[in-house]
PDB file of N, CA and C in Angstrom:
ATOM      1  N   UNK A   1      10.343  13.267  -4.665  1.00  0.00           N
ATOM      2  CA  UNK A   1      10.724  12.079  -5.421  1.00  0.00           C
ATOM      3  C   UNK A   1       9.491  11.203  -5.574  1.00  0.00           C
ATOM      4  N   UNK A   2       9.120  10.730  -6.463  1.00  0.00           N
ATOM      5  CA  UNK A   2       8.186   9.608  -7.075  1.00  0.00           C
ATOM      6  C   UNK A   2       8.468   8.501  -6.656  1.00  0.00           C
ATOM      7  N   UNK A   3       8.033   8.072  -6.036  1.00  0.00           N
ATOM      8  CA  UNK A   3       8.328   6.176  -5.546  1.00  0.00           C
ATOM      9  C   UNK A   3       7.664   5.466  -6.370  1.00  0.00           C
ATOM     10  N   UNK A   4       6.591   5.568  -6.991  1.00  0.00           N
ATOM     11  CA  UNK A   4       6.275   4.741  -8.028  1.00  0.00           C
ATOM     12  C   UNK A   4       5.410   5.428  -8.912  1.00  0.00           C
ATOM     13  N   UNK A   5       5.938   5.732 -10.114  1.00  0.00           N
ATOM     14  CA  UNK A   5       5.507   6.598 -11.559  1.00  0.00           C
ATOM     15  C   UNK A   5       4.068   6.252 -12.049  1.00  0.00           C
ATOM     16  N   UNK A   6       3.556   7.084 -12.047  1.00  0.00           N
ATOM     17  CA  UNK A   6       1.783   7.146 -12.001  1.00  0.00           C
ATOM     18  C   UNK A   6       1.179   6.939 -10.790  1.00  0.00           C
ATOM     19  N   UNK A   7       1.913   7.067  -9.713  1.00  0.00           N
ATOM     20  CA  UNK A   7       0.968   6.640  -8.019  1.00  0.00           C
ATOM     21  C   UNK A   7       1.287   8.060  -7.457  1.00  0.00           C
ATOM     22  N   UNK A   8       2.090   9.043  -8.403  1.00  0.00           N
ATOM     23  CA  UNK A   8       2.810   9.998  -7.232  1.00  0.00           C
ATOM     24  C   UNK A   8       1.445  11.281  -6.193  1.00  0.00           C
ATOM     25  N   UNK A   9       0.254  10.909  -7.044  1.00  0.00           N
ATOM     26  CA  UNK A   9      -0.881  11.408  -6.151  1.00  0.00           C
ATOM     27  C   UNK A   9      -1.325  10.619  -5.419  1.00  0.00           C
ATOM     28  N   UNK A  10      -0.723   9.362  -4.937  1.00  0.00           N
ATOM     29  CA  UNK A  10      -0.955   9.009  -2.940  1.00  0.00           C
ATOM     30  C   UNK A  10      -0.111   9.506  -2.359  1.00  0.00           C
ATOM     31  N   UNK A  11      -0.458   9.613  -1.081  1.00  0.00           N
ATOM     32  CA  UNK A  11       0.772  10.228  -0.074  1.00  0.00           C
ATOM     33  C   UNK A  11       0.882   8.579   0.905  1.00  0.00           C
ATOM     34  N   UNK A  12      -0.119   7.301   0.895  1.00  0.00           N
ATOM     35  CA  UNK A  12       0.171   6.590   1.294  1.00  0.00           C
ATOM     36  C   UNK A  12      -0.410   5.809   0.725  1.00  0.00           C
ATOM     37  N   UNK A  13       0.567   4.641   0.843  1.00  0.00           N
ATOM     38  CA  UNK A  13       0.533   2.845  -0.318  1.00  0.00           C
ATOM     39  C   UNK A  13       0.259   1.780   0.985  1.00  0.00           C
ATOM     40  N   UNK A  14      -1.133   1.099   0.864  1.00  0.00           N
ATOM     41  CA  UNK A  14      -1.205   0.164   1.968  1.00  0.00           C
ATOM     42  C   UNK A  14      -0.799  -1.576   0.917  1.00  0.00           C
ATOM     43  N   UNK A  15       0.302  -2.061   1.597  1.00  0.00           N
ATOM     44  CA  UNK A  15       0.651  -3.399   0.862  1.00  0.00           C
ATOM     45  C   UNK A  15       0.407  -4.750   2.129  1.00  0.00           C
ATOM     46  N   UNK A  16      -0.437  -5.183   1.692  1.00  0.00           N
ATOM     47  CA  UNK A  16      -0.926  -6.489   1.792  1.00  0.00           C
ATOM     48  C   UNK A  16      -0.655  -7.835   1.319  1.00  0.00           C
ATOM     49  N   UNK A  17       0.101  -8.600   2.228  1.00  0.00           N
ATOM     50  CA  UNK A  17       0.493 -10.037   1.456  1.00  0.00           C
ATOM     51  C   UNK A  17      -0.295 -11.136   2.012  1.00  0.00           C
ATOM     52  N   UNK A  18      -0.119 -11.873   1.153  1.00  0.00           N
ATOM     53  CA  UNK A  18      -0.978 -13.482   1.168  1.00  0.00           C
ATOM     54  C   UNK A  18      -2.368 -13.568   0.862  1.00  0.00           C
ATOM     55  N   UNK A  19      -3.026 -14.690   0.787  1.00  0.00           N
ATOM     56  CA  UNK A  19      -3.745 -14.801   0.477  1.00  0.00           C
ATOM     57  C   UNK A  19      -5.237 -14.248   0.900  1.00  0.00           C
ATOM     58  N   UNK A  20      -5.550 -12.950   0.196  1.00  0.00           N
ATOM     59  CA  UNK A  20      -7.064 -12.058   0.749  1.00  0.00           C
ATOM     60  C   UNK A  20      -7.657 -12.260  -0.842  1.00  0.00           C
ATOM     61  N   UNK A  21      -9.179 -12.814  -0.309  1.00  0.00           N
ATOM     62  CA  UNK A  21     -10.466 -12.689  -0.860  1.00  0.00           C
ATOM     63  C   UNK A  21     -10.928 -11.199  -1.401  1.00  0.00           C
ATOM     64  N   UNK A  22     -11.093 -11.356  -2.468  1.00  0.00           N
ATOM     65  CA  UNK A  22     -11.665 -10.010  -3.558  1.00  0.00           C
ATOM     66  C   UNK A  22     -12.803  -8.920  -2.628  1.00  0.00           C
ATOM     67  N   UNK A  23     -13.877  -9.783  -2.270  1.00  0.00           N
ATOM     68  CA  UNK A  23     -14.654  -9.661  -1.788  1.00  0.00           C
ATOM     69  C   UNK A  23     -14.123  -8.387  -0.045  1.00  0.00           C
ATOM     70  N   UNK A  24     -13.345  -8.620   0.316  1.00  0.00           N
ATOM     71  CA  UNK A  24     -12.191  -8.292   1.816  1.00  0.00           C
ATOM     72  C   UNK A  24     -11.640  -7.253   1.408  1.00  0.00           C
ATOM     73  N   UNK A  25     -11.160  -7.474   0.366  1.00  0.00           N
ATOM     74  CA  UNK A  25     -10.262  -6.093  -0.135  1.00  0.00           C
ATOM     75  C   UNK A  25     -11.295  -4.817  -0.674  1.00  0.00           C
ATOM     76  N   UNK A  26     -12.275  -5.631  -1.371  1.00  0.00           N
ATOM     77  CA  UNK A  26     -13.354  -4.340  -2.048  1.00  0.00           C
ATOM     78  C   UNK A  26     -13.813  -3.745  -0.309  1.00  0.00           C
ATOM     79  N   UNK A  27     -14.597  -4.666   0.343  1.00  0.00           N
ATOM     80  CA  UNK A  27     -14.653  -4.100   1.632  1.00  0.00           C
ATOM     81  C   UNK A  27     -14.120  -3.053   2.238  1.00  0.00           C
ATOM     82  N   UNK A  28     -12.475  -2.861   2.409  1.00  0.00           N
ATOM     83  CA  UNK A  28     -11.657  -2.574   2.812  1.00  0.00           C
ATOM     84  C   UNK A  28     -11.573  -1.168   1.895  1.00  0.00           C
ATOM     85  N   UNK A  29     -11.302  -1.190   1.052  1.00  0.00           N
ATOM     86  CA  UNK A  29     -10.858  -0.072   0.041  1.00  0.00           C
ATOM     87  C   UNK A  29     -12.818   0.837   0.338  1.00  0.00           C
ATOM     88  N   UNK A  30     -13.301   0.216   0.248  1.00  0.00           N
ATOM     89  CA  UNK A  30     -14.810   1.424   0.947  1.00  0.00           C
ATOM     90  C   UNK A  30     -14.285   2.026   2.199  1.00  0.00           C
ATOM     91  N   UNK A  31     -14.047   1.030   3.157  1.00  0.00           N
ATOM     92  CA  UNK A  31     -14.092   1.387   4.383  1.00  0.00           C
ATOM     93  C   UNK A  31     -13.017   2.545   4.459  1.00  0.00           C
ATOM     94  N   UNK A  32     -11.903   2.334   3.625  1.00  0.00           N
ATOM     95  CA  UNK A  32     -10.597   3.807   3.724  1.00  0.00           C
ATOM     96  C   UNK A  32     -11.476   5.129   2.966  1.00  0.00           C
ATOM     97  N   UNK A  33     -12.297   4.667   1.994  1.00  0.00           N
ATOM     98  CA  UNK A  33     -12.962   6.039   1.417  1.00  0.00           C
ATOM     99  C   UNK A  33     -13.767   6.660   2.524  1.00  0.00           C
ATOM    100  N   UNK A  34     -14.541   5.635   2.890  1.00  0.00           N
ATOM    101  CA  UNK A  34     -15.529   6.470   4.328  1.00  0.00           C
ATOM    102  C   UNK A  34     -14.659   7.185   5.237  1.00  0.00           C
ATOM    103  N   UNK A  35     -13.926   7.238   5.625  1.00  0.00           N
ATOM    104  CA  UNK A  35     -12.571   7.982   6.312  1.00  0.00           C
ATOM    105  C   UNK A  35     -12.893   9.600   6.134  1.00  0.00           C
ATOM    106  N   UNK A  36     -13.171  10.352   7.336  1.00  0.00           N
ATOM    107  CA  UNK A  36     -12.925  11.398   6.726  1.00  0.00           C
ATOM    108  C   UNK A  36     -11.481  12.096   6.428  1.00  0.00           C
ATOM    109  N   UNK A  37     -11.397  12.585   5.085  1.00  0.00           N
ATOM    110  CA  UNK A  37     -10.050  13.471   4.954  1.00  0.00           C
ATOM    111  C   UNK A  37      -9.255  12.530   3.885  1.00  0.00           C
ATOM    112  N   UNK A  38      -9.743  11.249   2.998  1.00  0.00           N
ATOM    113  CA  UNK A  38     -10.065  10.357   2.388  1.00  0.00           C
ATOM    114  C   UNK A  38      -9.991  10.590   1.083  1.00  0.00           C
ATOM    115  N   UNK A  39      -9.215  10.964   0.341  1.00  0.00           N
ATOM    116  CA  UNK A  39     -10.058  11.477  -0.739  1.00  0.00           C
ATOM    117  C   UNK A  39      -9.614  10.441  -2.331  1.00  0.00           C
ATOM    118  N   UNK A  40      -8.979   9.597  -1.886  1.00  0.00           N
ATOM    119  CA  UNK A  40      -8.687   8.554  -2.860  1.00  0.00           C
ATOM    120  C   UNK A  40      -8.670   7.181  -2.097  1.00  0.00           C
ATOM    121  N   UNK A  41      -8.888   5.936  -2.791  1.00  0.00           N
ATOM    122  CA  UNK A  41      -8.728   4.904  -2.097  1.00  0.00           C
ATOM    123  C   UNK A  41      -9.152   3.608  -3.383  1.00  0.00           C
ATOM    124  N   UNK A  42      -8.182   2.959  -3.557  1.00  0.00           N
ATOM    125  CA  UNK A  42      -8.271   2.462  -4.919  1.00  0.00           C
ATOM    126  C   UNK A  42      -7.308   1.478  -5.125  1.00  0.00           C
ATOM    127  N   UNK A  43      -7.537   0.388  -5.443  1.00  0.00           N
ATOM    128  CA  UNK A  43      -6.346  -1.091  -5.693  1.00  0.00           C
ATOM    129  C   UNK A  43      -5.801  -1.387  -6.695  1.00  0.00           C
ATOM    130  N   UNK A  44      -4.155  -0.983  -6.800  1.00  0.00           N
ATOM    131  CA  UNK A  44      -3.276  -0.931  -7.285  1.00  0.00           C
ATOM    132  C   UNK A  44      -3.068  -2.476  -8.122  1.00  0.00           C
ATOM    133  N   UNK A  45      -2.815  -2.296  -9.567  1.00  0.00           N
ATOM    134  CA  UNK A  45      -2.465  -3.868  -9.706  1.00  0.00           C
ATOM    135  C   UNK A  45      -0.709  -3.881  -9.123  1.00  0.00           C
ATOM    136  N   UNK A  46      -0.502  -5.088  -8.874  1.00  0.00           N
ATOM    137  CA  UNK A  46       1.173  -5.421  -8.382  1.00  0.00           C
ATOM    138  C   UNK A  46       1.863  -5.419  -9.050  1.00  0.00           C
ATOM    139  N   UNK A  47       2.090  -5.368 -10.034  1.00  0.00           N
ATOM    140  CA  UNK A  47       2.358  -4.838 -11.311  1.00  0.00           C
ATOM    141  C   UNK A  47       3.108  -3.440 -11.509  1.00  0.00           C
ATOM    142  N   UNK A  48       2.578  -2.623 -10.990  1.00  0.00           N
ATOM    143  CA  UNK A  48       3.090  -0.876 -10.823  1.00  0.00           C
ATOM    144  C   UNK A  48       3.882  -1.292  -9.755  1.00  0.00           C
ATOM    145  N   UNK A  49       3.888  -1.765  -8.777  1.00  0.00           N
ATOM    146  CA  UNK A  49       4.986  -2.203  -7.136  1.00  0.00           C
ATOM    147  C   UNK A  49       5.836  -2.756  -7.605  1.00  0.00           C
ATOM    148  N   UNK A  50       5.793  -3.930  -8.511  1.00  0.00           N
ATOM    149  CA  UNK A  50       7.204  -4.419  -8.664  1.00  0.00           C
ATOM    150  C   UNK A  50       7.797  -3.989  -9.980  1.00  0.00           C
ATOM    151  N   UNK A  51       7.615  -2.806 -10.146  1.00  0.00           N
ATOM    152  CA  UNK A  51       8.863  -1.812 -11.085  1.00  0.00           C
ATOM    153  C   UNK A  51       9.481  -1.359 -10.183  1.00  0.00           C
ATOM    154  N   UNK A  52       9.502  -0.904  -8.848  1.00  0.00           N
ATOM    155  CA  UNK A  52       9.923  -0.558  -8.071  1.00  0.00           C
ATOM    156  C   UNK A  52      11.212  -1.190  -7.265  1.00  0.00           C
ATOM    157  N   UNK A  53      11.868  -0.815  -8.124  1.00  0.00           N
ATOM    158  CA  UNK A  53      13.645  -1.370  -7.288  1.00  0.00           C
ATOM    159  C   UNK A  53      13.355  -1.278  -5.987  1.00  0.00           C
ATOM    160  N   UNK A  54      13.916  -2.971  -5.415  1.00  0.00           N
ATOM    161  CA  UNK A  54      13.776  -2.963  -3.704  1.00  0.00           C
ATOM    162  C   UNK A  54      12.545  -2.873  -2.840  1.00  0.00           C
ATOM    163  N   UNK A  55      11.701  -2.072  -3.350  1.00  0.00           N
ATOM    164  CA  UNK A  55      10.581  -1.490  -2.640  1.00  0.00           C
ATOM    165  C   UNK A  55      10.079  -2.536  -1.421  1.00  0.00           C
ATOM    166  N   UNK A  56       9.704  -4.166  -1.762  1.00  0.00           N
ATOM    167  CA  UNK A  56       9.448  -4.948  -0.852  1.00  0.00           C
ATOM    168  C   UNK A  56      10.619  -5.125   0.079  1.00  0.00           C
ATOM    169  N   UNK A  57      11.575  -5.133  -0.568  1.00  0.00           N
ATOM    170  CA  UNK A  57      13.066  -5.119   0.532  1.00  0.00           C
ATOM    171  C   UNK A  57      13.255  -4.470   1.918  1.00  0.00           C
ATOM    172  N   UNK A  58      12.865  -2.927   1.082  1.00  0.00           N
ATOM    173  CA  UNK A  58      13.207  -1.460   1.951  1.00  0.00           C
ATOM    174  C   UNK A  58      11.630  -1.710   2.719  1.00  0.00           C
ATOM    175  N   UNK A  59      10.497  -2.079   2.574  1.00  0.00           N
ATOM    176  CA  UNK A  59       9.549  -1.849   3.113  1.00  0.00           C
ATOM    177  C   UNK A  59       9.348  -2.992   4.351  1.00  0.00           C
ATOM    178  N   UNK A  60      10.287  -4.346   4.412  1.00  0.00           N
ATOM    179  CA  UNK A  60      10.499  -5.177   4.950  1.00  0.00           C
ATOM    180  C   UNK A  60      11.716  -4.823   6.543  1.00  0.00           C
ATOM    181  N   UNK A  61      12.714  -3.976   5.882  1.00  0.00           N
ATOM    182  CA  UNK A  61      13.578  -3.567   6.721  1.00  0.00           C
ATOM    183  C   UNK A  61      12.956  -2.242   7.286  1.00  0.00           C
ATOM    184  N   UNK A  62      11.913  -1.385   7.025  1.00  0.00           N
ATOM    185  CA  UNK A  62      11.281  -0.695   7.692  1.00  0.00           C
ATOM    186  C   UNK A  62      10.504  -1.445   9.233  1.00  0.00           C
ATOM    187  N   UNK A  63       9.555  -2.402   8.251  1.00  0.00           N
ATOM    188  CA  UNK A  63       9.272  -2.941   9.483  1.00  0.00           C
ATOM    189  C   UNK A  63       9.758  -3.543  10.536  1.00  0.00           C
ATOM    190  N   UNK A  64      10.586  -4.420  10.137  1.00  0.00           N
ATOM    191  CA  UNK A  64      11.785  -4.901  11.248  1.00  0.00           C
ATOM    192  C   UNK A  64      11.995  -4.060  11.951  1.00  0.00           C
ATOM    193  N   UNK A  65      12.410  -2.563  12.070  1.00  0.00           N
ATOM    194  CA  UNK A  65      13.254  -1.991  12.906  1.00  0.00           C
ATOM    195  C   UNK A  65      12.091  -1.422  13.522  1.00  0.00           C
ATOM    196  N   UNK A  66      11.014  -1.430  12.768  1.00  0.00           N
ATOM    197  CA  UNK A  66       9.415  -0.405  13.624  1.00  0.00           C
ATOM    198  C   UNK A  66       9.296  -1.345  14.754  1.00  0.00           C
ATOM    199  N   UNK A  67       9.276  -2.583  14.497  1.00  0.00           N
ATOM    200  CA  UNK A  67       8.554  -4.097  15.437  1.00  0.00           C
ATOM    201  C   UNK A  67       9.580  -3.776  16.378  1.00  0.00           C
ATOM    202  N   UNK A  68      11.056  -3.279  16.709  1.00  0.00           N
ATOM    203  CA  UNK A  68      11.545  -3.722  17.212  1.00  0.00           C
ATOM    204  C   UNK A  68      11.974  -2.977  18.434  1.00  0.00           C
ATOM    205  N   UNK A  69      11.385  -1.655  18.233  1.00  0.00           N
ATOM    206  CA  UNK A  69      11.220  -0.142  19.141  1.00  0.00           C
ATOM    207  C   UNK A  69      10.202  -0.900  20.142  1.00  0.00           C
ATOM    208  N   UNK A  70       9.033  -1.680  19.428  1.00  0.00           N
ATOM    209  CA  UNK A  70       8.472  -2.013  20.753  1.00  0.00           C
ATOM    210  C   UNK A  70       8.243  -3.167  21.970  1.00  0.00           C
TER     211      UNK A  70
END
């Protein structure tokens, strides 16, 4: 299943809220390419995420229940 139409070649979506500096994120998106085993790493506009029925919802109630195992 496609979770979000034109992304379906990540196998993982890193989502970041509030307020981060351009400069932090370009940083960041190098630092996942240097990774070995890496082979994409690239910033999504928010735009493609919120076509996504729920997605912040379901990704919110993920975490809740992750935080809460420990």
């Amino acid at each position: 299943v496609k979770l979000v139409k034109g992304l379906q070649h990540f196998d993982y979506i890193l989502i970041m809220d509030g307020e981060l500096d351009d400069e932090y994120i370009n940083n960041l998106t190098k630092r996942i390419k240097s990774v070995s085993g890496v082979m994409i790493s690239t910033i999504v506009n928010e735009e493609h995420l919120n076509k996504v029925p729920n997605l912040r919802y379901d990704f919110d109630m993920h975490l809740e229940k992750a935080l809460k195992l420990l």
